[in-house]
Every structure is written in structure tokens, then in C-alpha cells.
N, C-alpha and C. Protein backbone atom coordinates (compact mmCIF):
# COMPACT_ATOMS: atom_id res chain seq x y z
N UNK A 1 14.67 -50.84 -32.64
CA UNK A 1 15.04 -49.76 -31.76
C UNK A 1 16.26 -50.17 -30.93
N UNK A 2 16.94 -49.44 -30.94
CA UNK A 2 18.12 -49.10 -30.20
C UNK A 2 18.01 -49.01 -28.34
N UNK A 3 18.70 -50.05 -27.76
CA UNK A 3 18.58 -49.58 -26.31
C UNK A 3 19.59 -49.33 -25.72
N UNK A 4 19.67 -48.51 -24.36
CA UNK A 4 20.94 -48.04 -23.61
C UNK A 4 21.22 -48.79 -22.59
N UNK A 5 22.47 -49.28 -22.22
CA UNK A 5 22.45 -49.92 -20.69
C UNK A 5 23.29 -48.78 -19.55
N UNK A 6 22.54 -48.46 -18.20
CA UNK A 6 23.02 -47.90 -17.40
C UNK A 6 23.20 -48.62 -16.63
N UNK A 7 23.98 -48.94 -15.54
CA UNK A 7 24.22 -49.54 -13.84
C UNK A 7 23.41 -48.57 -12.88
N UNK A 8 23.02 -48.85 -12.21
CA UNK A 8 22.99 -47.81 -10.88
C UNK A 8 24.75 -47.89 -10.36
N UNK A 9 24.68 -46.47 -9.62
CA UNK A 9 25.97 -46.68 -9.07
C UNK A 9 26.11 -47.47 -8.32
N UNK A 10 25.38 -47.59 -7.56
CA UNK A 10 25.46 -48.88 -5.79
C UNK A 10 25.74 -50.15 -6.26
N UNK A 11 25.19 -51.01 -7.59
CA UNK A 11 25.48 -52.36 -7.50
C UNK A 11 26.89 -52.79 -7.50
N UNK A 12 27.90 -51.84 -8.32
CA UNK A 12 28.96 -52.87 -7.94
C UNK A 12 29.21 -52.94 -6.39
N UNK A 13 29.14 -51.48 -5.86
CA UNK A 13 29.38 -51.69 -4.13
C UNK A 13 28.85 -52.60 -3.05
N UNK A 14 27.55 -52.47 -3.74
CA UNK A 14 26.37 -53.82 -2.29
C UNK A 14 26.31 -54.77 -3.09
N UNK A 15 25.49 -54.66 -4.06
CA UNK A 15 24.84 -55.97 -4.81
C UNK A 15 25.54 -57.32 -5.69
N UNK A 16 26.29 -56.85 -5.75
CA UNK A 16 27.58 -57.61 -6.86
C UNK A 16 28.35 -58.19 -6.61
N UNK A 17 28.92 -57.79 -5.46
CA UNK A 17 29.89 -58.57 -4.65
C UNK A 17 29.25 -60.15 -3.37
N UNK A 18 27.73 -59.74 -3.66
CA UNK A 18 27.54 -60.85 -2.62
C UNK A 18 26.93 -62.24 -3.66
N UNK A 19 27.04 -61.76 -4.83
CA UNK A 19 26.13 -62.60 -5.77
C UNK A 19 27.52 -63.57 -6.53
N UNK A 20 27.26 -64.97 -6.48
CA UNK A 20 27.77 -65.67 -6.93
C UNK A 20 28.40 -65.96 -8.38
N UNK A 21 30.08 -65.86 -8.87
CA UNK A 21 30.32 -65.40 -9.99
C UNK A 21 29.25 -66.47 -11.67
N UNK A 22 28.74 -67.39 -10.93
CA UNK A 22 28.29 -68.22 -12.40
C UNK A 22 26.68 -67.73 -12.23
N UNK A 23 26.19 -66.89 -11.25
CA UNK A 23 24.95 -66.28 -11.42
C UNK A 23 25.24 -64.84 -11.73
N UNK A 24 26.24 -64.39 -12.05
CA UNK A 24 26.53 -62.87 -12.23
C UNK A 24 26.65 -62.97 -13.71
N UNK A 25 27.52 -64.20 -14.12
CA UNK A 25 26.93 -64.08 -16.10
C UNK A 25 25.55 -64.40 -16.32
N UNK A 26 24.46 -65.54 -15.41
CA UNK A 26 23.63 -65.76 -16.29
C UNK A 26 22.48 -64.23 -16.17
N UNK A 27 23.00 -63.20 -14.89
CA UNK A 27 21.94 -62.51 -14.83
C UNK A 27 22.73 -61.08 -16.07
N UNK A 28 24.00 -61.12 -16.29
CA UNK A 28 24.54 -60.52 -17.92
C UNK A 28 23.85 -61.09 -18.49
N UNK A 29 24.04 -62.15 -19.25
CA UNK A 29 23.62 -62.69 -20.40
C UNK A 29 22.44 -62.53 -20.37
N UNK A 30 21.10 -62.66 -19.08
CA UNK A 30 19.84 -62.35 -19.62
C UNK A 30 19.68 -60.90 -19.93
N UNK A 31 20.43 -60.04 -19.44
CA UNK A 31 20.06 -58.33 -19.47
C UNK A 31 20.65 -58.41 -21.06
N UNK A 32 21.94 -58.81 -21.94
CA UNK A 32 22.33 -58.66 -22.97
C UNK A 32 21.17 -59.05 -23.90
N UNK A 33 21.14 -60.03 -23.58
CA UNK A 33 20.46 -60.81 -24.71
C UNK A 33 18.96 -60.83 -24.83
N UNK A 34 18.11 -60.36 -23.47
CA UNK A 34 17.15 -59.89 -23.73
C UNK A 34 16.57 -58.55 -23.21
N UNK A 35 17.18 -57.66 -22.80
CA UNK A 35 16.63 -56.72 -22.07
C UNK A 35 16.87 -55.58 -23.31
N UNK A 36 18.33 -55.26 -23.53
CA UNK A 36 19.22 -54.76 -25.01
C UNK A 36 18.28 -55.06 -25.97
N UNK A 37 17.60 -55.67 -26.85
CA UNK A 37 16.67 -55.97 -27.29
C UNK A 37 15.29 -56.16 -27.43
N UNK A 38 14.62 -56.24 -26.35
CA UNK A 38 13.15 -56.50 -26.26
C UNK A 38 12.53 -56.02 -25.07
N UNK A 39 13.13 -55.22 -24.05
CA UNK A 39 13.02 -54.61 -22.64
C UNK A 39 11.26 -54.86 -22.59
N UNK A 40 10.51 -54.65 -23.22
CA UNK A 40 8.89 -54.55 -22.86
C UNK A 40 8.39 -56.21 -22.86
N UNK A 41 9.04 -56.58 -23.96
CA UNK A 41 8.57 -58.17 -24.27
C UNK A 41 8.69 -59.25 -22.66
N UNK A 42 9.95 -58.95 -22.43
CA UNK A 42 10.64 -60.04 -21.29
C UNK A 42 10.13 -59.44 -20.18
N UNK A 43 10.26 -58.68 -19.75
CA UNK A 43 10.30 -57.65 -18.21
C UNK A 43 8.37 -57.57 -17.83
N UNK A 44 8.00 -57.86 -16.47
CA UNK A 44 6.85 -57.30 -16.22
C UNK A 44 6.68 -56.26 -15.53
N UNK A 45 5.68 -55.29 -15.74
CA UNK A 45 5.24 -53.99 -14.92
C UNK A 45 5.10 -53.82 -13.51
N UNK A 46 6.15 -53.21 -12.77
CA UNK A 46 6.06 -53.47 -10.96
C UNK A 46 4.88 -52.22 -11.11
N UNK A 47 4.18 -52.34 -9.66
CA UNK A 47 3.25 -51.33 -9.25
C UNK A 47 3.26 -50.65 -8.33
N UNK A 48 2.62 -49.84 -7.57
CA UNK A 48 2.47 -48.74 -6.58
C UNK A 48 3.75 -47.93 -6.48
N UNK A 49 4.69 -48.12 -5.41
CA UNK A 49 5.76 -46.72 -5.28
C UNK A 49 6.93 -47.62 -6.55
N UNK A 50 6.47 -48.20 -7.10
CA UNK A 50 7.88 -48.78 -8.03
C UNK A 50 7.32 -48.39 -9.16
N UNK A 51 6.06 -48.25 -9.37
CA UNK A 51 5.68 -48.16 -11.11
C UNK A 51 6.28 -47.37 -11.73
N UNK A 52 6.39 -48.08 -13.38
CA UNK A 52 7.28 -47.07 -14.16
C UNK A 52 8.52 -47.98 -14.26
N UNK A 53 8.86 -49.55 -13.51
CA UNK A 53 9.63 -49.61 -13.88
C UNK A 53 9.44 -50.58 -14.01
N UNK A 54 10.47 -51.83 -14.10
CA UNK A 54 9.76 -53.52 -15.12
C UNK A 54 10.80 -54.20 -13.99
N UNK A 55 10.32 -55.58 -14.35
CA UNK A 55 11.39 -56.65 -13.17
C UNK A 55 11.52 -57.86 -14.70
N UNK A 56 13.14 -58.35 -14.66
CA UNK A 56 12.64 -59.35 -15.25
C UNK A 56 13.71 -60.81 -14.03
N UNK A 57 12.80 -61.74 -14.22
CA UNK A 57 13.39 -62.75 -12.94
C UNK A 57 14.74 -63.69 -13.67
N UNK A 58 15.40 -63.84 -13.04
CA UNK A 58 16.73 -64.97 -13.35
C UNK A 58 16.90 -65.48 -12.28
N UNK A 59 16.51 -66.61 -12.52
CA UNK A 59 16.65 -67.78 -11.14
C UNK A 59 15.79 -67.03 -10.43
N UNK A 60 16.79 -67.11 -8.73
CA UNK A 60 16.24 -66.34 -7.58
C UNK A 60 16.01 -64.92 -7.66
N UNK A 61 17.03 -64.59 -8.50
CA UNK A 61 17.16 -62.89 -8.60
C UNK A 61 15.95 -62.37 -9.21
N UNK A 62 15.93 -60.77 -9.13
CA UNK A 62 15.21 -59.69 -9.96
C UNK A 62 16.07 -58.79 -10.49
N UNK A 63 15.52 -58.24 -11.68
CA UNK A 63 16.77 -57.41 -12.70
C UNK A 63 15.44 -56.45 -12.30
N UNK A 64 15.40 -55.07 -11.89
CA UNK A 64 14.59 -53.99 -12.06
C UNK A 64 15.32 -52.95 -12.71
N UNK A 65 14.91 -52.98 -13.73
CA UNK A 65 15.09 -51.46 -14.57
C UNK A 65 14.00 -51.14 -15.24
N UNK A 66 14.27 -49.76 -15.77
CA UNK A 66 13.19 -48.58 -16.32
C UNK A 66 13.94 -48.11 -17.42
């Protein structure tokens, strides 16, 4: 199966700019290489007002998408 990648609009404005450029590829490279591919496998299920959507961790960070 085929997957889509969207941004939210806000990250390049807040989120992106405060995050360090050699943690900004490894948190690409994990969304490429495993999210593009296997989104259910890698990612776990957030709950209550977030459910519905998955977190997957890199380093310190969280990748949340749906």
C-alpha cells in the first residue's frame, strides 16, 4: 500500500526552526523510511482527546501523525 505525506502547516513556522539541523534529518529519515511504508507497524496508538492518531519516538522527539 501506497502512503501520503502531509506537513501540518505550523511546523515549518514553530517547530522546525527550533530543532537542531542533524536531528531534523534523523527525524526525515525515520518518517521516510518508516512511516511511508509501514505507518501501523512503527507508530503507537495515542489515547483520550488524541486518539486516532499514532506517535512514533526519534530520540527526544515525537512524530504524531494520523
Amino acid at each position: 500500500m501506497k502512503y501520503c505525506l502531509y506537513y501540518h502547516p505550523d511546523i515549518k513556522k514553530e517547530d522546525l526552526p527550533k530543532i537542531p539541523n542533524n536531528i531534523k534529518k534523523r527525524i526525515k529519515r525515520a518518517i521516510e523510511k518508516r512511516l511511508l511504508k509501514e505507518p501501523l507497524k512503527y507508530g503507537e496508538p495515542l489515547k483520550k482527546s488524541l486518539q486516532g492518531y499514532r506517535k512514533l519516538r526519534v530520540g527526544d522527539y515525537r512524530v504524531i501523525y494520523k
